[in-house]
PDB file of N, CA and C in Angstrom:
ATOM      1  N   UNK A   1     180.435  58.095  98.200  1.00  0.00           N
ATOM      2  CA  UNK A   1     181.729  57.621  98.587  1.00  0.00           C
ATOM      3  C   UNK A   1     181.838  57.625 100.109  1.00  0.00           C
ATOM      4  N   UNK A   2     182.423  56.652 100.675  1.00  0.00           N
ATOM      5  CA  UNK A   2     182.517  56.277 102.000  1.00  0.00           C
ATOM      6  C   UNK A   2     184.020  57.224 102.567  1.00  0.00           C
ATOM      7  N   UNK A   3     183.872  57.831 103.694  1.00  0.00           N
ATOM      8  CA  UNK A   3     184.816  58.850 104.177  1.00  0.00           C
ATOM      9  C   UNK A   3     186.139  57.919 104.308  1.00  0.00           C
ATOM     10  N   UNK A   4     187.342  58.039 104.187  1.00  0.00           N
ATOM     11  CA  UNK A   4     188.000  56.671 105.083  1.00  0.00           C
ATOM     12  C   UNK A   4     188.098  56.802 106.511  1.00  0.00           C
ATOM     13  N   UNK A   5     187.422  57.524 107.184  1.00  0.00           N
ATOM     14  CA  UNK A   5     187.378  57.683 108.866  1.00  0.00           C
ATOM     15  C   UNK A   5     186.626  56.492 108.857  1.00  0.00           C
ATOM     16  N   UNK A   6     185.716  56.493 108.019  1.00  0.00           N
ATOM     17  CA  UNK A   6     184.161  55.389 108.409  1.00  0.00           C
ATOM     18  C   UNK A   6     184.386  54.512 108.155  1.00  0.00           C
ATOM     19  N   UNK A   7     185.235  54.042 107.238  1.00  0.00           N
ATOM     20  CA  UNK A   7     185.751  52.237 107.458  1.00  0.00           C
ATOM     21  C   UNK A   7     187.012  51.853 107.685  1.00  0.00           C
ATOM     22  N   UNK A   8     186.590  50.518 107.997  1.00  0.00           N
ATOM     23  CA  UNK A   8     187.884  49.518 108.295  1.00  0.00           C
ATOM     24  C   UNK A   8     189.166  49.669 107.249  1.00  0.00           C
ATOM     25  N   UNK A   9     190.189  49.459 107.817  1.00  0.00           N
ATOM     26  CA  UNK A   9     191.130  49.416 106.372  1.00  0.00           C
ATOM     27  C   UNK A   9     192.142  48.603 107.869  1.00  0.00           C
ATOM     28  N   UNK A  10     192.898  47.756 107.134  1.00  0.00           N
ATOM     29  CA  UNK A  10     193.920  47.015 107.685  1.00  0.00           C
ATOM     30  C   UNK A  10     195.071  46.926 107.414  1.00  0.00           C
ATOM     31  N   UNK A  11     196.294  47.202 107.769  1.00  0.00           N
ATOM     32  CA  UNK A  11     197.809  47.128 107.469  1.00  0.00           C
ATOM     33  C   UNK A  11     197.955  45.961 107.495  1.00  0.00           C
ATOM     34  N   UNK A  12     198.845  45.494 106.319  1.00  0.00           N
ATOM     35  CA  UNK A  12     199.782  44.145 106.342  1.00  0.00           C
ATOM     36  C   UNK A  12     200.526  44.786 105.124  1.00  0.00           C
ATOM     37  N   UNK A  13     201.850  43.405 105.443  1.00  0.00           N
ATOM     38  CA  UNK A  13     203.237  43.457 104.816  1.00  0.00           C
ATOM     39  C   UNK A  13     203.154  42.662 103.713  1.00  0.00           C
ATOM     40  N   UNK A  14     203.574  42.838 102.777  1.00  0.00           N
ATOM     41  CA  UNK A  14     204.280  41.805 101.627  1.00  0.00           C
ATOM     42  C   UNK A  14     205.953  41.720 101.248  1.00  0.00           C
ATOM     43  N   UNK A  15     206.510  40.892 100.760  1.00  0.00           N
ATOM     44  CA  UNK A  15     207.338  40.845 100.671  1.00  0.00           C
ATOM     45  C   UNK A  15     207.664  40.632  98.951  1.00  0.00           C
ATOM     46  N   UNK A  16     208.316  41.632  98.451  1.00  0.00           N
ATOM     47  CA  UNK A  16     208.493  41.624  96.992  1.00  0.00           C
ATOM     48  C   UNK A  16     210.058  41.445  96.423  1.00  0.00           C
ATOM     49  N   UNK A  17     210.013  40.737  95.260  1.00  0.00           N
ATOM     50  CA  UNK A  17     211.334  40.777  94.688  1.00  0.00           C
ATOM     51  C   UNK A  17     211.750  42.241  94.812  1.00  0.00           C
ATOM     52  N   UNK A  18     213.039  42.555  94.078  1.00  0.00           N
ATOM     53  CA  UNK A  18     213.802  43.202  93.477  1.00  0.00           C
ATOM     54  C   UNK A  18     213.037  43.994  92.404  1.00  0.00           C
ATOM     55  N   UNK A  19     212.893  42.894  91.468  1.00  0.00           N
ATOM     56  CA  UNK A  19     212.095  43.253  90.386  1.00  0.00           C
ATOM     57  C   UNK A  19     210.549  44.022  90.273  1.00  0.00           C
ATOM     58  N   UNK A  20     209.872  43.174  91.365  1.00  0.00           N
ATOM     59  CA  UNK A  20     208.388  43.364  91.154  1.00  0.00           C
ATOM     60  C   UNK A  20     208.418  45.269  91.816  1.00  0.00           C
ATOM     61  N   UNK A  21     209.320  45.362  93.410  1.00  0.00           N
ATOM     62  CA  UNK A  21     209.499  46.546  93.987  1.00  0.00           C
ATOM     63  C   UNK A  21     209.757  47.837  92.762  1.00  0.00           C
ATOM     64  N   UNK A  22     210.641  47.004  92.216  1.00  0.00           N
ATOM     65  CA  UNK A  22     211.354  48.511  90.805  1.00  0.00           C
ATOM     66  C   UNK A  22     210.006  48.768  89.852  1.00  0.00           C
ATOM     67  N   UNK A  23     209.053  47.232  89.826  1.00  0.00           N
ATOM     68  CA  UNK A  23     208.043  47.880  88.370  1.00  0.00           C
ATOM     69  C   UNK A  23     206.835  48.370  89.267  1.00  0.00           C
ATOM     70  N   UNK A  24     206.817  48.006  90.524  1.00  0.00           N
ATOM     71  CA  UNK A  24     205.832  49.033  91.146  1.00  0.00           C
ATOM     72  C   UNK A  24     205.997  49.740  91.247  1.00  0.00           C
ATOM     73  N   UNK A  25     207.163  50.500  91.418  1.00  0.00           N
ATOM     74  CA  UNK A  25     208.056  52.147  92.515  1.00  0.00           C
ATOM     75  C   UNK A  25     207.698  52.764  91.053  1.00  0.00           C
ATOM     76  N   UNK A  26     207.977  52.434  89.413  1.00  0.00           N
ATOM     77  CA  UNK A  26     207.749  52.774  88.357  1.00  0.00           C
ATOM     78  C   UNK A  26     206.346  53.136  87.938  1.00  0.00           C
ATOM     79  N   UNK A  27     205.199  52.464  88.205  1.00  0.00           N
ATOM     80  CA  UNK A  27     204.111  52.493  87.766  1.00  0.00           C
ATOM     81  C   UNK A  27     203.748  53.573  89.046  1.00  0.00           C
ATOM     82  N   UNK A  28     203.729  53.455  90.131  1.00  0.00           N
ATOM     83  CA  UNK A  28     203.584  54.899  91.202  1.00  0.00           C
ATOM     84  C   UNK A  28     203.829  55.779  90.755  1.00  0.00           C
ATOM     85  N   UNK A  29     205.725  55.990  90.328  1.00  0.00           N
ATOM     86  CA  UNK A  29     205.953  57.184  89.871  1.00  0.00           C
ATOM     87  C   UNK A  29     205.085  57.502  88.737  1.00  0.00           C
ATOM     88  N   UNK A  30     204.754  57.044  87.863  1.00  0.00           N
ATOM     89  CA  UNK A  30     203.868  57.602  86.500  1.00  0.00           C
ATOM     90  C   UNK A  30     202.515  57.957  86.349  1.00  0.00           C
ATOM     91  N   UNK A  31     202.116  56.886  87.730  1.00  0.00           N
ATOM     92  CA  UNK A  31     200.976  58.519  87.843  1.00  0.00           C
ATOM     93  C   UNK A  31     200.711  58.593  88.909  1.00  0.00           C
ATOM     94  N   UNK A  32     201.858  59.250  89.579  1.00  0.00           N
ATOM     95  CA  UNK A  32     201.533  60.061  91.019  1.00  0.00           C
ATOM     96  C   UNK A  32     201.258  59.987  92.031  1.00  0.00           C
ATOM     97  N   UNK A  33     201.545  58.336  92.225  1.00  0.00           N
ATOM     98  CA  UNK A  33     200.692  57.868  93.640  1.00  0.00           C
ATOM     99  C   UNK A  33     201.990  57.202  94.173  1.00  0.00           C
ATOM    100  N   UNK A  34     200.964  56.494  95.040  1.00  0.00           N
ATOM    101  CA  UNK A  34     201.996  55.767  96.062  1.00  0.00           C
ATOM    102  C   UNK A  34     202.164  54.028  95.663  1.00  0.00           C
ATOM    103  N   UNK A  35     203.336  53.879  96.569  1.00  0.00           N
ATOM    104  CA  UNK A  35     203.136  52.200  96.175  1.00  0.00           C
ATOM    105  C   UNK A  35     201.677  51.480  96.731  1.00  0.00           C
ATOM    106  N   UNK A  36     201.479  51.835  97.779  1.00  0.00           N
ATOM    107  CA  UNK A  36     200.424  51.324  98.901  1.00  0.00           C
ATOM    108  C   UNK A  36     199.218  51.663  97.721  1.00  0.00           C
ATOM    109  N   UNK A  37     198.589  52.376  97.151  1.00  0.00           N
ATOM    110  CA  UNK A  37     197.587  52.784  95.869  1.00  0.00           C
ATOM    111  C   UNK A  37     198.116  51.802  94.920  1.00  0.00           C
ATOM    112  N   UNK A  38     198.719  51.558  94.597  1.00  0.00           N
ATOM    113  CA  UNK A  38     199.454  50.554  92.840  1.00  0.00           C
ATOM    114  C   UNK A  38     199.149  49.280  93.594  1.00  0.00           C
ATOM    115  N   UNK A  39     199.087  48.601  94.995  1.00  0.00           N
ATOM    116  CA  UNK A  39     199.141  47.517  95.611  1.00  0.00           C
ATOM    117  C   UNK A  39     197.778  47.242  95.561  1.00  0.00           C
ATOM    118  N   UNK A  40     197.348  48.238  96.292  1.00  0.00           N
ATOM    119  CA  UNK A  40     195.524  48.034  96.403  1.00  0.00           C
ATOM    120  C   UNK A  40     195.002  47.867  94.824  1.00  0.00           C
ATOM    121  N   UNK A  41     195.568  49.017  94.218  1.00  0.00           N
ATOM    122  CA  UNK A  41     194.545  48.503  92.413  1.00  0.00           C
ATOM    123  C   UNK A  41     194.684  47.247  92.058  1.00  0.00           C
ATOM    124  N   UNK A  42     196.026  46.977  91.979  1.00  0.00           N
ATOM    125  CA  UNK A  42     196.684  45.504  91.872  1.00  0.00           C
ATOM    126  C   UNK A  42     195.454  44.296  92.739  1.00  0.00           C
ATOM    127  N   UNK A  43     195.347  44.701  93.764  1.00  0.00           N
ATOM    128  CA  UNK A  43     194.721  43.284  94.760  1.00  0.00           C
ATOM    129  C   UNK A  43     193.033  43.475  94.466  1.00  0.00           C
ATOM    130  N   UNK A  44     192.664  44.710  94.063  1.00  0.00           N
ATOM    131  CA  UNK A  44     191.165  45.104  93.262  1.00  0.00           C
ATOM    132  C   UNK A  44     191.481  43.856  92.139  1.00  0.00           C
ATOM    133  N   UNK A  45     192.119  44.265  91.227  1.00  0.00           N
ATOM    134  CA  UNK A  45     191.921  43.840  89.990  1.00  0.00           C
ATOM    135  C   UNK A  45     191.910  42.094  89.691  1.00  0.00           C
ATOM    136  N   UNK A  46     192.593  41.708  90.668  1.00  0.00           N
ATOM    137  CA  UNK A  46     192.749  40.014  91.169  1.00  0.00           C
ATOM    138  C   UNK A  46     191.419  39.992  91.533  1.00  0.00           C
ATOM    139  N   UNK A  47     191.208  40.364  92.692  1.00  0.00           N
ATOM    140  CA  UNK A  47     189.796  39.749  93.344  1.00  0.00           C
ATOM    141  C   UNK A  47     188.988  40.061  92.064  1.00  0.00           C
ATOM    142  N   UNK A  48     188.674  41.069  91.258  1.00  0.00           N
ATOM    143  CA  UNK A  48     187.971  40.946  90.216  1.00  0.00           C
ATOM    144  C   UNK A  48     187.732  40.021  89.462  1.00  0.00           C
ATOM    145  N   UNK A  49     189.136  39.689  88.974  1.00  0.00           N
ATOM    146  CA  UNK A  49     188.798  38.233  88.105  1.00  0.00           C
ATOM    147  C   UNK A  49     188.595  36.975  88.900  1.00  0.00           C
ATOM    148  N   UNK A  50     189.464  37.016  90.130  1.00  0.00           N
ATOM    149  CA  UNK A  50     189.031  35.657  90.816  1.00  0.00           C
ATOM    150  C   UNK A  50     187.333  35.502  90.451  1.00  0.00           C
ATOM    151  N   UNK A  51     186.898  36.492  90.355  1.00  0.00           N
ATOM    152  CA  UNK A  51     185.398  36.263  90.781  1.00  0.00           C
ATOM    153  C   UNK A  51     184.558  35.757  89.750  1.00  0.00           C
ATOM    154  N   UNK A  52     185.128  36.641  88.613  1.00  0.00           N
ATOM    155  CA  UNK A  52     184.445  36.200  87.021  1.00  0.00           C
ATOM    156  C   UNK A  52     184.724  35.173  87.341  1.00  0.00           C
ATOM    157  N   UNK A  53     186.231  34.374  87.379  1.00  0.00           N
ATOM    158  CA  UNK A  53     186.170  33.114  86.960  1.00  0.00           C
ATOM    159  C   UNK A  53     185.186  32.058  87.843  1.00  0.00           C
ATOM    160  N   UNK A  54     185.018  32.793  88.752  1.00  0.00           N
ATOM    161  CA  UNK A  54     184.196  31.486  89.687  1.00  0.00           C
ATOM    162  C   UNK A  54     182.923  31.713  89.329  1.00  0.00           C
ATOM    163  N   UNK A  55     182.573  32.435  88.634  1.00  0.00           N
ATOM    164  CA  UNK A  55     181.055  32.616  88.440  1.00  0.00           C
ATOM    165  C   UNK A  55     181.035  31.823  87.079  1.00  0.00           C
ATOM    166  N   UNK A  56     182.187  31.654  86.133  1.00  0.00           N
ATOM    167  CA  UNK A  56     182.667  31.546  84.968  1.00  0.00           C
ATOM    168  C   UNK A  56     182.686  29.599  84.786  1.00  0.00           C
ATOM    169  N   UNK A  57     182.750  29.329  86.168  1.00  0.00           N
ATOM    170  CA  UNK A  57     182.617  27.852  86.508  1.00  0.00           C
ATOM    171  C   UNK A  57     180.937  27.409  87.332  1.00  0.00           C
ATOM    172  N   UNK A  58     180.466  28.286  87.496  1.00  0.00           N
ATOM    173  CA  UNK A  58     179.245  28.681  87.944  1.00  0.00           C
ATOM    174  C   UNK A  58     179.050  28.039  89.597  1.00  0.00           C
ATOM    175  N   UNK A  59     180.745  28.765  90.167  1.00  0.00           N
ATOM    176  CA  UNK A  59     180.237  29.140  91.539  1.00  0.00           C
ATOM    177  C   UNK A  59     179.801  30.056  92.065  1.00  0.00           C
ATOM    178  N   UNK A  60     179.358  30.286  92.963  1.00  0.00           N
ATOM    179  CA  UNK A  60     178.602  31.333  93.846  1.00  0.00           C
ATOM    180  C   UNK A  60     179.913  32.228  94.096  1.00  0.00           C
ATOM    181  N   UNK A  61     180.286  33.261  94.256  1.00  0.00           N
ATOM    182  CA  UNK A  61     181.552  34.348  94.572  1.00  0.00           C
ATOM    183  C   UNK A  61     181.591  34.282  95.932  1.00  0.00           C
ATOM    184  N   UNK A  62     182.415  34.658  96.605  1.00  0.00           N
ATOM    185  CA  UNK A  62     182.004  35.703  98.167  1.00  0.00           C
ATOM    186  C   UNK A  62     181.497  36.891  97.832  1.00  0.00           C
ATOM    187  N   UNK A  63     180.924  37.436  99.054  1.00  0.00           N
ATOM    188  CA  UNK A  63     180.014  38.778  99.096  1.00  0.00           C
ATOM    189  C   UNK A  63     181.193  40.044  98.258  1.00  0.00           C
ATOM    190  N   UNK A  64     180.864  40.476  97.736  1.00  0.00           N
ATOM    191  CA  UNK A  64     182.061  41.578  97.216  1.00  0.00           C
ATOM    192  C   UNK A  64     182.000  42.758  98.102  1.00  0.00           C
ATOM    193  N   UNK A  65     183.396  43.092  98.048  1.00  0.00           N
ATOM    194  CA  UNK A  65     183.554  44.947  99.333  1.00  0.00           C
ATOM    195  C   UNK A  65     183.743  45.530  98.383  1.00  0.00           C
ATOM    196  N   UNK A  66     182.958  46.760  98.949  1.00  0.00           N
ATOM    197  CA  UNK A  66     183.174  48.018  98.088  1.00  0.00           C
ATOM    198  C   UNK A  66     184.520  48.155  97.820  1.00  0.00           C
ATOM    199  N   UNK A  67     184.270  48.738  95.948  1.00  0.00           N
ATOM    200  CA  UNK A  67     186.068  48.985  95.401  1.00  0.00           C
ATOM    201  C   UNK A  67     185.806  50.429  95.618  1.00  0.00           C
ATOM    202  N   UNK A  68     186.917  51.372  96.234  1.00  0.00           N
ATOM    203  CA  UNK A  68     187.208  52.781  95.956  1.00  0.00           C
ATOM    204  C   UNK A  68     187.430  52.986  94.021  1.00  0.00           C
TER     205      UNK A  68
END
């Protein structure tokens, strides 16, 4: 496992409904984390499938980054 001193990590903003804010702040609270953790699994789990599917059409992916 990579320290997080040793890599890059980048801040940016999103902007969320009402709704989406309450079922994230919910899924944090239930197990113990933060919103910023529920965001990142969330944007893991996209790039995941983006990728099947492009391989799924039999394109080439981008290089994949390490998932924590």
């Amino acid at each position: 496992m990579v320290s997080r001193s040793s890599r890059k990590e980048f801040r940016t903003s999103v902007i969320l409904t009402e709704g989406q804010f309450k079922r994230v702040r919910e899924v944090a609270q239930a197990n113990d984390a933060s919103i910023a953790w529920v965001l990142r699994q969330a944007v893991d789990r996209y790039l995941k499938g983006q990728r099947a599917t492009l391989m799924d059409r039999g394109q080439k992916p981008p290089e994949e980054t390490q998932v924590r």
